[in-house]
Protein backbone atom coordinates (compact mmCIF):
# COMPACT_ATOMS: atom_id res chain seq x y z
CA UNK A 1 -3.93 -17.99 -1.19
CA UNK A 2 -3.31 -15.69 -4.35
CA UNK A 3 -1.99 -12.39 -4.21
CA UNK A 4 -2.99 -9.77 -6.56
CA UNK A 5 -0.26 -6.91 -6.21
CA UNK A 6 0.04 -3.51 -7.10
CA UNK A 7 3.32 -1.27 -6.46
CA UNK A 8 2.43 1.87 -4.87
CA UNK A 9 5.56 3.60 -3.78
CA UNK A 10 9.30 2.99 -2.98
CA UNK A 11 11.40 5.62 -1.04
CA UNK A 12 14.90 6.52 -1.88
CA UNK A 13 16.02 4.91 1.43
CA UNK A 14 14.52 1.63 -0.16
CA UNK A 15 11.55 1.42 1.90
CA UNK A 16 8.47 -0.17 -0.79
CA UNK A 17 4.35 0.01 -0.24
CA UNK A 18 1.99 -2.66 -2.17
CA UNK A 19 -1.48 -2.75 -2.47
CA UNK A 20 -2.76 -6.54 -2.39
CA UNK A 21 -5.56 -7.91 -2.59
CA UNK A 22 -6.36 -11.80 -1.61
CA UNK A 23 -8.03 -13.18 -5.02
CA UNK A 24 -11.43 -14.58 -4.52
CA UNK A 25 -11.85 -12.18 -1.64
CA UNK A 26 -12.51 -9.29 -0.10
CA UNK A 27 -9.82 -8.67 1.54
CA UNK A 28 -7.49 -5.83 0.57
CA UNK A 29 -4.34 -3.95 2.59
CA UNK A 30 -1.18 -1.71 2.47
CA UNK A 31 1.88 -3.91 2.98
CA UNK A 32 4.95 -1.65 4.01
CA UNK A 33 8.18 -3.78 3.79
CA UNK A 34 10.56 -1.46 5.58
CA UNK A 35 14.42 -1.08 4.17
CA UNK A 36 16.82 -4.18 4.40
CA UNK A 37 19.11 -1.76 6.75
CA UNK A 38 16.31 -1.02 9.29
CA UNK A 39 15.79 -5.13 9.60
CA UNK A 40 13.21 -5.29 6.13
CA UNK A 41 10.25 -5.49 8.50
CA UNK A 42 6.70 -6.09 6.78
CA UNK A 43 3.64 -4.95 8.34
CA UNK A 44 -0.07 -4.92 6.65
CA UNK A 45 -2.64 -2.30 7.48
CA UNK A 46 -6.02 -1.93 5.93
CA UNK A 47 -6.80 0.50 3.54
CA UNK A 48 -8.72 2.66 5.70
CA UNK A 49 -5.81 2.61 8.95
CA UNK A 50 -3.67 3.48 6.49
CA UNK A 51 -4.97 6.74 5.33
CA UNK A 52 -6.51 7.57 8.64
CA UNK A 53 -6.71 11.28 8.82
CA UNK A 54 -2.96 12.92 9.00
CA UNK A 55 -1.48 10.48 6.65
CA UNK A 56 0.25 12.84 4.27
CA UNK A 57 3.42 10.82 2.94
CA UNK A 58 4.14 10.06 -0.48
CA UNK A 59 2.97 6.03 -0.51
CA UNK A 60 -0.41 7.69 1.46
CA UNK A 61 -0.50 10.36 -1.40
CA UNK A 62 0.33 7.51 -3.69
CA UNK A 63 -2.51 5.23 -2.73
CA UNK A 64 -4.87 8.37 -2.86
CA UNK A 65 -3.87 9.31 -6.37
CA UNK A 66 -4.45 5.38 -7.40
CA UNK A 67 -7.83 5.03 -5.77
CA UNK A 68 -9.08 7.99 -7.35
CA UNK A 69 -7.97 6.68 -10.96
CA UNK A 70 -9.81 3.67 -10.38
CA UNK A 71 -12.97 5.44 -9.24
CA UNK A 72 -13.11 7.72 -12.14
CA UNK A 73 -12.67 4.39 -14.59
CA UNK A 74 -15.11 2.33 -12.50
């Protein structure tokens, strides 16, 4: 399985947000891979769990900002 990756956001406290995408697929997520000092967890969410309504952070602000590019080029 390929992996097409985009970098979204990373948070001063080292936290880091990817779009991916599985090539050849339609299949596309949020992957959060949390800070090294709070264990470096990863956890995937779709696109749309991820900016369910209330998600105001940066990486959800982030992801907006990048999905509106893309529809304005598309």
């Amino acid at each position: 399985m390929s992996l097409l990756v985009r970098d979204l956001y990373h948070s001063a406290n080292g936290d880091r947000w990817q779009l991916m995408r599985e090539a050849g697929s339609e299949r596309v997520f949020v992957r959060h891979q949390g800070n090294l000092s709070s264990g470096g967890h990863v956890t995937e969410l779709t696109v749309e769990d991820f900016l369910r309504p209330g998600s105001a952070g940066p990486e959800h602000v982030a992801l907006r900002r990048f999905l509106d590019t893309e529809a304005e080029e598309g």
